[in-house]
N, C-alpha and C. Protein backbone atom coordinates (compact mmCIF):
# COMPACT_ATOMS: atom_id res chain seq x y z
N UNK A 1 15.60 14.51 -17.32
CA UNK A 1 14.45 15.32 -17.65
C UNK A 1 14.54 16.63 -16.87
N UNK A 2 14.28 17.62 -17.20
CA UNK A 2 14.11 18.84 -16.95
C UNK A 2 13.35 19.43 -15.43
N UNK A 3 13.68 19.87 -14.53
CA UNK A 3 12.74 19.69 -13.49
C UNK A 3 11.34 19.89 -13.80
N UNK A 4 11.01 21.16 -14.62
CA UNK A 4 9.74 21.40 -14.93
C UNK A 4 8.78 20.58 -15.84
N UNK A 5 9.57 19.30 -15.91
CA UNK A 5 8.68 18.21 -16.60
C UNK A 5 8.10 17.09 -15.70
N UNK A 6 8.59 17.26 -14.55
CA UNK A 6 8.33 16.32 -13.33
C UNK A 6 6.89 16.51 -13.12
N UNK A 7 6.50 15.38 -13.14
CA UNK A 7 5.11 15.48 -12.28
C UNK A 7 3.64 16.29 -13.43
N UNK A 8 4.20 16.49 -14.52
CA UNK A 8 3.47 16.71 -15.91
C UNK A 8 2.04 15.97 -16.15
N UNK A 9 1.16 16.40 -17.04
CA UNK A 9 0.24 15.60 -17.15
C UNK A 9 0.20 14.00 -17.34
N UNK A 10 1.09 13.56 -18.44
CA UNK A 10 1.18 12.15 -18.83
C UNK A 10 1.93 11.65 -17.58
N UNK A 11 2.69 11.90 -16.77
CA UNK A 11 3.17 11.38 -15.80
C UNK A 11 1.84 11.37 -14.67
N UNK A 12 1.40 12.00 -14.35
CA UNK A 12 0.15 11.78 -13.13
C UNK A 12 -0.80 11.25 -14.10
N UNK A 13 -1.59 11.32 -15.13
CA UNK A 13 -2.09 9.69 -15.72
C UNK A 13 -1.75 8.72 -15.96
N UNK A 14 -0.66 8.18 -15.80
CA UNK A 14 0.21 7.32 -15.69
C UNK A 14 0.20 6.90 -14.43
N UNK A 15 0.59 7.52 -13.33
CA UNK A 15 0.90 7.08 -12.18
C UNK A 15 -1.05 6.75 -11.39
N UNK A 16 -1.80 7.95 -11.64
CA UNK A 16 -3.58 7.14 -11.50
C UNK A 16 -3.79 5.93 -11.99
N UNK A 17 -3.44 5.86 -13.40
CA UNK A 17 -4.07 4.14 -13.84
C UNK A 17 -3.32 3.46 -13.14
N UNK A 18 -2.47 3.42 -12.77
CA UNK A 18 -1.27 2.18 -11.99
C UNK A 18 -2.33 2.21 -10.48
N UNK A 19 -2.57 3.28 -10.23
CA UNK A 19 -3.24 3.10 -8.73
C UNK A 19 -4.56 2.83 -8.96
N UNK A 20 -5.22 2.56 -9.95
CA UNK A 20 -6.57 2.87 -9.89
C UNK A 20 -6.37 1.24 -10.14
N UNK A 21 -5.74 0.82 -10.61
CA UNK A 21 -5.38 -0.69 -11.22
C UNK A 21 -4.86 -1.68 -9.86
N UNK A 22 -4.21 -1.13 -9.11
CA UNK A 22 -3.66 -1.70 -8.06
C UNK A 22 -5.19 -1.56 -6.93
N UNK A 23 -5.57 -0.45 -6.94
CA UNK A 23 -7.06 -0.28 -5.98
C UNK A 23 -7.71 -1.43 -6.50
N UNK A 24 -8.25 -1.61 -7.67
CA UNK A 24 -9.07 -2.83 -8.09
C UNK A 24 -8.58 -4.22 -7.81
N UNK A 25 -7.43 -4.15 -7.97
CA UNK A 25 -6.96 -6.12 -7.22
C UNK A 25 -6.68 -6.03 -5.94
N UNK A 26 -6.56 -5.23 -5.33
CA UNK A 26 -6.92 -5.00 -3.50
C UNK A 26 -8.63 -5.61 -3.18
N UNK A 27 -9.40 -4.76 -3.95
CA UNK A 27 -11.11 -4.74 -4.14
C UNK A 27 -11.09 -6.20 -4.00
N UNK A 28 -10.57 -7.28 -5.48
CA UNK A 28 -10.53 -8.47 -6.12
C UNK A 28 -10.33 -9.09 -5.16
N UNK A 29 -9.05 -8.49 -4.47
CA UNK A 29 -8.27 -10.01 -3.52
C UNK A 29 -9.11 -9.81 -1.92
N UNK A 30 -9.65 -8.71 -1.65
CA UNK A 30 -10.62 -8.72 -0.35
C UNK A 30 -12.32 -9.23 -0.63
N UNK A 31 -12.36 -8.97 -1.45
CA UNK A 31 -14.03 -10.14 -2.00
C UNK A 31 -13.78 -11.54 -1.99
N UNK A 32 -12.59 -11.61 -2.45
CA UNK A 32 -12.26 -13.04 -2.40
C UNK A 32 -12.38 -13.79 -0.70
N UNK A 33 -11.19 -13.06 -0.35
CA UNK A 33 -10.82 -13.56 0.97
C UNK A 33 -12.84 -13.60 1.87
N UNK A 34 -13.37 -12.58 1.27
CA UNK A 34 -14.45 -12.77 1.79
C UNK A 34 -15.45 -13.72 1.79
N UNK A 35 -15.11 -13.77 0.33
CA UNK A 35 -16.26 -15.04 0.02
C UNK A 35 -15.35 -16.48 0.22
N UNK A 36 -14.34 -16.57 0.61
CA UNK A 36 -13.31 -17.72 1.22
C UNK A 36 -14.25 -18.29 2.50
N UNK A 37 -14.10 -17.01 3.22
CA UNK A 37 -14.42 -17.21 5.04
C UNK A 37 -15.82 -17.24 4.79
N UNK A 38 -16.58 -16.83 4.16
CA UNK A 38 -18.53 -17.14 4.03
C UNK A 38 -18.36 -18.17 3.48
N UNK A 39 -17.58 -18.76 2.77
CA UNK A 39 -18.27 -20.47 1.60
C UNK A 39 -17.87 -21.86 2.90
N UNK A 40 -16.69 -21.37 3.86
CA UNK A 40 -16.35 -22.84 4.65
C UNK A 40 -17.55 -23.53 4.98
N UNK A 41 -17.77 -24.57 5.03
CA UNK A 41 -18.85 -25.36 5.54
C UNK A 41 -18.53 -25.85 7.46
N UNK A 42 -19.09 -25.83 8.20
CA UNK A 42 -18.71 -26.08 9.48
C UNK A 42 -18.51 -27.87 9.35
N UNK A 43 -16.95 -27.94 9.57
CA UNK A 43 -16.39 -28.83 9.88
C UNK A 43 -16.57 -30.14 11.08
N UNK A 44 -16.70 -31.35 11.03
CA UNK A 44 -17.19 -32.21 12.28
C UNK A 44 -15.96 -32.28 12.69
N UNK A 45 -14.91 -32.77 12.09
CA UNK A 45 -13.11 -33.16 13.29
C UNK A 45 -12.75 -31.79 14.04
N UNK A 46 -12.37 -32.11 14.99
CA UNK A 46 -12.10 -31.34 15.90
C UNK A 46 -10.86 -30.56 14.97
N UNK A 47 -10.03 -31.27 14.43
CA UNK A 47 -8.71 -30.84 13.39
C UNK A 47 -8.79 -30.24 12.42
N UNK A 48 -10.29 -29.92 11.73
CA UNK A 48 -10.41 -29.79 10.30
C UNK A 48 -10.82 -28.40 11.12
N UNK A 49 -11.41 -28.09 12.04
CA UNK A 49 -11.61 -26.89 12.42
C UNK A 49 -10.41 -26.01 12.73
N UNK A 50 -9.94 -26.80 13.70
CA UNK A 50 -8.78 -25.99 14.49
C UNK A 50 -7.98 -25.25 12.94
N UNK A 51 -7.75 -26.53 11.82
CA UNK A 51 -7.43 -26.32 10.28
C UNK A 51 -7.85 -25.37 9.95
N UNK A 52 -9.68 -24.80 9.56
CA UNK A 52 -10.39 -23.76 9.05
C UNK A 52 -10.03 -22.41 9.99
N UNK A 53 -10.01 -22.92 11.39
CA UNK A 53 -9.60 -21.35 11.75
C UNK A 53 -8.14 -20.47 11.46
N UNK A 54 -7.46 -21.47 11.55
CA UNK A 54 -6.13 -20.76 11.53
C UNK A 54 -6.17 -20.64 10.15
N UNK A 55 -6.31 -21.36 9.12
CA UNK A 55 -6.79 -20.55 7.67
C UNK A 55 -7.11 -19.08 7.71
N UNK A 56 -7.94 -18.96 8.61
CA UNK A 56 -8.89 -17.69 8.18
C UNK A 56 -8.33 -16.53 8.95
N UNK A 57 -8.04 -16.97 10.19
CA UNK A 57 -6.38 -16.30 11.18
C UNK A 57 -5.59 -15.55 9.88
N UNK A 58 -5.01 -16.40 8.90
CA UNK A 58 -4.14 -16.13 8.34
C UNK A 58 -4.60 -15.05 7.13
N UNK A 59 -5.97 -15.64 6.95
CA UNK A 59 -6.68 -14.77 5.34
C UNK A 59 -7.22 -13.34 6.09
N UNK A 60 -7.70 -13.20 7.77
CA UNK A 60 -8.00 -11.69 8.27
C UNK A 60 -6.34 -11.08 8.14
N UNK A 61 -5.30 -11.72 8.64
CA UNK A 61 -3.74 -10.70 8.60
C UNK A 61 -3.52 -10.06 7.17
N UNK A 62 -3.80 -11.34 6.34
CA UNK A 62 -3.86 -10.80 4.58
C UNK A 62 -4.53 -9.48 4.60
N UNK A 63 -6.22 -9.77 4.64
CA UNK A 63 -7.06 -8.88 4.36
C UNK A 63 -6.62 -7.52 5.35
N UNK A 64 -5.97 -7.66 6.51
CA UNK A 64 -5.86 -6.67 7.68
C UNK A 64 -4.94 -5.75 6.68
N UNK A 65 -3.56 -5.78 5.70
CA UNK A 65 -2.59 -5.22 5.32
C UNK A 65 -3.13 -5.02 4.17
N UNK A 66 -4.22 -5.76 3.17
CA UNK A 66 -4.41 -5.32 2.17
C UNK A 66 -5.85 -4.31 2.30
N UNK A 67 -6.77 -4.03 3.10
CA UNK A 67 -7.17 -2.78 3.56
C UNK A 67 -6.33 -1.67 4.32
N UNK A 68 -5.26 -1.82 4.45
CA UNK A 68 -4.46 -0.44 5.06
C UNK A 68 -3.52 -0.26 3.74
N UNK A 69 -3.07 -0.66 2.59
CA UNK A 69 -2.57 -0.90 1.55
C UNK A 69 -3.88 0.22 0.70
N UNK A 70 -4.88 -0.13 0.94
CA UNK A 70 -6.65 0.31 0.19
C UNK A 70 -6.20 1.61 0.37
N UNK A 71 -6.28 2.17 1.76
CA UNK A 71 -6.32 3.05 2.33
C UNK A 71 -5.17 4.24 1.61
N UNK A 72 -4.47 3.57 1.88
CA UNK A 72 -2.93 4.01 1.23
C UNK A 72 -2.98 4.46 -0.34
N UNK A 73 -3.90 3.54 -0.81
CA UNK A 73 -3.80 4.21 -2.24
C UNK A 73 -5.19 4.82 -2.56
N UNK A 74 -6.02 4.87 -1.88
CA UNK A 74 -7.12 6.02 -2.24
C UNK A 74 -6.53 7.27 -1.57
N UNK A 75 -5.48 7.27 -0.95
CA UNK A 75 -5.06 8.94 -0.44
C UNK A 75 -3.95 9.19 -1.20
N UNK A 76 -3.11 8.28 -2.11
CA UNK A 76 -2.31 9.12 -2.68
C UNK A 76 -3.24 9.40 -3.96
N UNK A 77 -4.25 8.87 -4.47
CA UNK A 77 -5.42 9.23 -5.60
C UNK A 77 -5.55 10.66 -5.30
N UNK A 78 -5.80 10.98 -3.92
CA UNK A 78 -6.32 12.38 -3.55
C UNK A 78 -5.08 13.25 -3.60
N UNK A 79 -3.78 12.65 -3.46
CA UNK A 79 -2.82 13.79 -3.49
C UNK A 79 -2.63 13.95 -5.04
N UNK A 80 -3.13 12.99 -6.08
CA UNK A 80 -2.54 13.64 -7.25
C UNK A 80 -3.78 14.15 -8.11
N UNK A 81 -5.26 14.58 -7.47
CA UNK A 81 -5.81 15.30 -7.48
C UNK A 81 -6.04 16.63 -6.57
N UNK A 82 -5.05 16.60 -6.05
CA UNK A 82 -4.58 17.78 -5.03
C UNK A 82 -3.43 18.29 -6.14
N UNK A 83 -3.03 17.84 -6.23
CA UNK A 83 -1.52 18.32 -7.58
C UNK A 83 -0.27 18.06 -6.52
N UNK A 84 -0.30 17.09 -5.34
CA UNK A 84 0.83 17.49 -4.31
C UNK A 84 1.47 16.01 -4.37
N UNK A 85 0.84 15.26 -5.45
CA UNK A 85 1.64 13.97 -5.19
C UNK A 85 3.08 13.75 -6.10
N UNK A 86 3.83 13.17 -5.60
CA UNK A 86 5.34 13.20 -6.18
C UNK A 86 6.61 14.05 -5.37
N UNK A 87 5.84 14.29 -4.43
CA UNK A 87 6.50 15.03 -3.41
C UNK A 87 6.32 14.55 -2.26
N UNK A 88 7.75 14.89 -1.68
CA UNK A 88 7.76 14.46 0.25
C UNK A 88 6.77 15.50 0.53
N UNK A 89 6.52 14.93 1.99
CA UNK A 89 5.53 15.22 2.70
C UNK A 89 6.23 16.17 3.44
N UNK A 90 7.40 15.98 3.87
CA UNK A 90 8.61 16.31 5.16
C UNK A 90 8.72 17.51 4.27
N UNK A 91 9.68 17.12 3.17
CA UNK A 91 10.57 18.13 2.73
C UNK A 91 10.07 18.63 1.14
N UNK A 92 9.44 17.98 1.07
CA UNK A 92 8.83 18.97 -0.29
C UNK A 92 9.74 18.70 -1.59
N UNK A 93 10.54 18.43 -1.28
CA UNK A 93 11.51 17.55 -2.62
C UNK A 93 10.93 16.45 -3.16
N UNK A 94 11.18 16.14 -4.86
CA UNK A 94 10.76 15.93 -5.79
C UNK A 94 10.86 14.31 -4.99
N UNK A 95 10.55 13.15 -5.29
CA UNK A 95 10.23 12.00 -4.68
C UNK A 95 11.28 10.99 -5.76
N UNK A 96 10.84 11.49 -6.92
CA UNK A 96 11.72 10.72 -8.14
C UNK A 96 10.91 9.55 -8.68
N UNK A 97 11.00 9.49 -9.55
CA UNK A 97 10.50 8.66 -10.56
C UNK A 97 10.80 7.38 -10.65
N UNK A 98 12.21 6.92 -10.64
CA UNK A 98 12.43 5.00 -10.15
C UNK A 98 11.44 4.86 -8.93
N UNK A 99 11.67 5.89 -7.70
CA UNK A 99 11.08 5.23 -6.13
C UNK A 99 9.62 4.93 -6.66
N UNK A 100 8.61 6.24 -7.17
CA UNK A 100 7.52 5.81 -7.28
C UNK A 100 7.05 4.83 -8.57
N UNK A 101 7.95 4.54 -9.59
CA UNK A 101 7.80 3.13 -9.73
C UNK A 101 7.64 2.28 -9.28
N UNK A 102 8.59 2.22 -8.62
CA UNK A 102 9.01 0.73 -7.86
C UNK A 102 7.57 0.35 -5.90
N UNK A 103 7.40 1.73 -5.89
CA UNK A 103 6.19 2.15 -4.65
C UNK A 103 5.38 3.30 -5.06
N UNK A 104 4.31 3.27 -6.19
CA UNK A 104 3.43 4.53 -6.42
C UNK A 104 2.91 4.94 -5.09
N UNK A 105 3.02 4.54 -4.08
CA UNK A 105 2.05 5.12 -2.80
C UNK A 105 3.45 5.82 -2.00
N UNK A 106 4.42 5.88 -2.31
CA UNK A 106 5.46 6.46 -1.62
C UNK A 106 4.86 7.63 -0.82
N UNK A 107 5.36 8.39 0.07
CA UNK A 107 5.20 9.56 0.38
C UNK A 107 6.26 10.76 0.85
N UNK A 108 7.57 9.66 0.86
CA UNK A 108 8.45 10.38 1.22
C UNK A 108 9.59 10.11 0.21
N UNK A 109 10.64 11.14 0.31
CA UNK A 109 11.62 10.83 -0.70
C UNK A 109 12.51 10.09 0.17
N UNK A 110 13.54 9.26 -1.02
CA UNK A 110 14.60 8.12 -0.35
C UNK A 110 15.36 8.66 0.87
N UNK A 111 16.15 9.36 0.66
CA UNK A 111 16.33 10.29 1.59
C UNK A 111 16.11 10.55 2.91
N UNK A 112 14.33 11.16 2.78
CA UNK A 112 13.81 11.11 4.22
C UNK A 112 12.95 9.81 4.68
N UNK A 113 13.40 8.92 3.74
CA UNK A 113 12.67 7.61 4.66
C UNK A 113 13.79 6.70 4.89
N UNK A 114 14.91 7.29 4.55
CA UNK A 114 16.67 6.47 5.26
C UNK A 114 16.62 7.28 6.52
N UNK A 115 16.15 8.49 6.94
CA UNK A 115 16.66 9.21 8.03
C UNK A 115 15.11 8.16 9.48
N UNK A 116 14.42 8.49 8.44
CA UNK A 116 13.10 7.70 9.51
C UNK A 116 13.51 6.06 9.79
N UNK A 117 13.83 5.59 9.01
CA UNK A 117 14.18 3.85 9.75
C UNK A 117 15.75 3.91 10.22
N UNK A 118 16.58 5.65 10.07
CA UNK A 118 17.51 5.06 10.84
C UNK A 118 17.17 5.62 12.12
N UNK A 119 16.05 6.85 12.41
CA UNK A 119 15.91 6.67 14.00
C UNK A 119 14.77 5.74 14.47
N UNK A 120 14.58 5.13 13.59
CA UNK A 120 13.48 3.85 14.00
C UNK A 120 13.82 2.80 14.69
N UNK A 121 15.23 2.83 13.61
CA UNK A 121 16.62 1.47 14.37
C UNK A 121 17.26 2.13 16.04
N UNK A 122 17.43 3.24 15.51
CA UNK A 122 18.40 3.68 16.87
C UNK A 122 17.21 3.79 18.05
N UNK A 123 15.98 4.30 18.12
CA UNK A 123 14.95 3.93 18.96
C UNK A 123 14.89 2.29 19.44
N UNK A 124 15.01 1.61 18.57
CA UNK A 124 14.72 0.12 18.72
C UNK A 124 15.89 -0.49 19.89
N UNK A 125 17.02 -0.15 19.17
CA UNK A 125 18.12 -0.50 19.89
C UNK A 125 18.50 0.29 21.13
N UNK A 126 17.87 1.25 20.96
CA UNK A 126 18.37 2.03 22.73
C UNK A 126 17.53 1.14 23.72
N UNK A 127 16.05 1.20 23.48
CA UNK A 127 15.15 0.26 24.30
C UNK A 127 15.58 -0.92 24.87
């Protein structure tokens, strides 16, 4: 495709309903988890508790990644009502069309997010 077709109208309505669609089963799956942890009934075995908490241990880590996930996609909403989404952040190059398939909340191109986890690694490993 042509560069000047990148990032076109039908492509950013396209890429909103996918996020506006993904925002709503984030919504779905955190009401849930909510009304999970409000419906338990308080447990008498000492086991069925220790059981219910670490359940719910496990359903706040869920809910903890799928509100920063929330987060994540009500700001790329705002970058493609900014007109700036489909583009790195770093370098301003086009992001590409498989990546934000495959991750509509991308923000960086392949590129500059191979250069970020390889000084992420080399940080890790000098330590």
């Amino acid at each position: 495709m042509p560069e000047s077709e990148y990032m076109n109208d039908v492509q950013l309505s396209f890429f909103r309903s996918l996020l506006i669609e993904q925002k709503d089963e984030i919504e779905a799956q955190l009401i849930g988890v909510r009304g999970l942890m409000n419906d338990q009934a308080k447990e008498a075995d000492e086991l069925d508790r220790a059981l219910v908490e670490e359940e719910n241990r496990q359903r706040l880590r869920i809910a903890d990644r799928q509100t920063k996930l929330m987060r994540k996609v009500v700001k790329t909403l705002n970058l493609i009502d900014e007109g700036e989404y489909g583009y790195c952040k770093v370098s301003g190059e086009p992001i590409g069309l498989p990546r934000l398939l495959i991750r509509p909340t991308a923000d960086l191109c392949a590129e500059e997010k191979a250069r970020q986890e390889s000084r992420e690694n080399h940080y890790i490993k000098v330590r």
